[in-house]
C-alpha atoms as a PDB file:
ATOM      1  CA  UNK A   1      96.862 122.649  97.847  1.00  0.00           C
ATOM      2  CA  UNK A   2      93.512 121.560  96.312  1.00  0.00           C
ATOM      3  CA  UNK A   3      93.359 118.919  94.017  1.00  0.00           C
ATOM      4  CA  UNK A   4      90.447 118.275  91.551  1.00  0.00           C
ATOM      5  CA  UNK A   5      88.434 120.528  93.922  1.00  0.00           C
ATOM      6  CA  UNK A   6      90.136 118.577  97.506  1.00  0.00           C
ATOM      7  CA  UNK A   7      91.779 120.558  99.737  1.00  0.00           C
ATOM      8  CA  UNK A   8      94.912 118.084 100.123  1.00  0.00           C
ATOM      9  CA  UNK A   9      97.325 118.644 103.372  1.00  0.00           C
ATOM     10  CA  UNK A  10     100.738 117.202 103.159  1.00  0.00           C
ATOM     11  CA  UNK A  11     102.955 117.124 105.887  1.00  0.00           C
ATOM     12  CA  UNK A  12     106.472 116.312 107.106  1.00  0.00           C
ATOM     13  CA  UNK A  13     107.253 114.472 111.128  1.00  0.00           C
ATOM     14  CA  UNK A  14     111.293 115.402 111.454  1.00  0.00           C
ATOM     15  CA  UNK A  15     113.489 114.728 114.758  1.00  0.00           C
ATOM     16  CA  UNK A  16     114.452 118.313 115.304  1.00  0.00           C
ATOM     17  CA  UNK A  17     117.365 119.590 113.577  1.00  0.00           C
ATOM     18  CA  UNK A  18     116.944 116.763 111.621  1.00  0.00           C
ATOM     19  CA  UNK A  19     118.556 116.363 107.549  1.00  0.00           C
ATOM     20  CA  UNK A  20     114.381 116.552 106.850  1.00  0.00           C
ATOM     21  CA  UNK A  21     113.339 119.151 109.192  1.00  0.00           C
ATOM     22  CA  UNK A  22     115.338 121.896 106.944  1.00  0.00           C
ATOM     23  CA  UNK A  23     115.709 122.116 103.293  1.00  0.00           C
ATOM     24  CA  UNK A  24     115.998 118.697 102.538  1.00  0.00           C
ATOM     25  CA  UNK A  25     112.248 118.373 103.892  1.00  0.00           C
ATOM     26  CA  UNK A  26     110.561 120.790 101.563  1.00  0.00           C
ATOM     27  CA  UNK A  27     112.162 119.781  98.879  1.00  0.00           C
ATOM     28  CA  UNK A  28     110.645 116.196  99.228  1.00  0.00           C
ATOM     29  CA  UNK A  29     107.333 118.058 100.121  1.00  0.00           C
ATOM     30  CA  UNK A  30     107.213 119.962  97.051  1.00  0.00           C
ATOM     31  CA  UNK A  31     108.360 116.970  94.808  1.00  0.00           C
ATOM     32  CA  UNK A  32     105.293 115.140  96.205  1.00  0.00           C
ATOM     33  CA  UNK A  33     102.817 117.628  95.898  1.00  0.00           C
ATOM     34  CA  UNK A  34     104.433 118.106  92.149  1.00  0.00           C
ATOM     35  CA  UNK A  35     104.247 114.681  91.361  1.00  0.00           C
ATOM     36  CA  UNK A  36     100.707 114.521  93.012  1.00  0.00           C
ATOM     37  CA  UNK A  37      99.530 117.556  90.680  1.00  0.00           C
ATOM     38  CA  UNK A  38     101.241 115.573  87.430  1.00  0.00           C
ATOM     39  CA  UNK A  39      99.176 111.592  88.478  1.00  0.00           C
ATOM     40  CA  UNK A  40      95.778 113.771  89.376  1.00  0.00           C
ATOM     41  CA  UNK A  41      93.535 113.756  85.663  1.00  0.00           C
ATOM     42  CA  UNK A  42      92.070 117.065  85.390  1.00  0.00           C
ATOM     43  CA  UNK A  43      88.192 116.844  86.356  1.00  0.00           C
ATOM     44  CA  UNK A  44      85.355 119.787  86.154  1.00  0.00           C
ATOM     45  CA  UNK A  45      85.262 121.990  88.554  1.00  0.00           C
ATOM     46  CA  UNK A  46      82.254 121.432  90.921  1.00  0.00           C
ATOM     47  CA  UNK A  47      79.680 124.419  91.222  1.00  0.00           C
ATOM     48  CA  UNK A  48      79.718 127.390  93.700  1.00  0.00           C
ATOM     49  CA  UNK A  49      77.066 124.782  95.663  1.00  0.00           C
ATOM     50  CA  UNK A  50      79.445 121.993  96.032  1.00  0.00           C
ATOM     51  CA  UNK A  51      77.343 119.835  94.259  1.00  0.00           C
ATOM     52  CA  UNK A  52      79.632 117.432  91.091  1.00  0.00           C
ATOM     53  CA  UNK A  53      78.849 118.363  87.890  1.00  0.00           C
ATOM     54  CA  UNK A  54      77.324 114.629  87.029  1.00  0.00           C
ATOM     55  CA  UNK A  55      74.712 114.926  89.593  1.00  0.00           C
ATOM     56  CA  UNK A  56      76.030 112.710  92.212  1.00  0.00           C
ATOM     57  CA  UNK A  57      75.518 113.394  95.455  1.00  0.00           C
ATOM     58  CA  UNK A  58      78.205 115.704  97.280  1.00  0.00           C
ATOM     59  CA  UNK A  59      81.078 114.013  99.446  1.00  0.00           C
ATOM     60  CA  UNK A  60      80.395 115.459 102.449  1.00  0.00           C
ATOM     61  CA  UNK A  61      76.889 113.785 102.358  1.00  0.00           C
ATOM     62  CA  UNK A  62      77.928 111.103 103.024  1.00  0.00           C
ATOM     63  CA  UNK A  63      79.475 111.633 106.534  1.00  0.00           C
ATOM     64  CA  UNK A  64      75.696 111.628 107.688  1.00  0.00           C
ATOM     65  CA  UNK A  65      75.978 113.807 110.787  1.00  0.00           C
ATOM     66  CA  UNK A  66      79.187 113.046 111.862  1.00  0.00           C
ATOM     67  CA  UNK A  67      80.182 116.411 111.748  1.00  0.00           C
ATOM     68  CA  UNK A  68      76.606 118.405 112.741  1.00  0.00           C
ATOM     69  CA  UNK A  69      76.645 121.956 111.732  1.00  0.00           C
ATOM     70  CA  UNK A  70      76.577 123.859 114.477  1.00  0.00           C
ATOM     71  CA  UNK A  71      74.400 127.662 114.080  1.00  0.00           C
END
């Protein structure tokens, strides 16, 4: 799901054939990401560049080359 313009993963670890690993499990997963939606303020959208709309510098520039684009 993306929040505020985050992709956001959620995910469940059940013992197989666990009360979780059914049903029970995406019901809690969908009450979180529910309850994550409700506590997240709406923000602006970011442009098509990435970059926030009050001119700070994107996330990702921050990482510095950890993660060197490869072409």
């Amino acid at each position: 799901m993306a929040i505020n313009g985050y992709l956001v993963g959620l995910a469940l670890y059940a013992r197989e054939g666990g009360v979780m690993a059914g049903p029970d499990g995406r019901g809690l997963l969908t009450e979180l990401a529910r309850s994550i939606r409700r506590a997240s303020p709406d923000r602006p959208a970011t442009d098509p560049t990435g970059a926030p709309p009050d001119g700070s510098p994107r996330p990702d520039a921050q990482l510095g080359g950890l993660f060197p684009k490869s072409e």
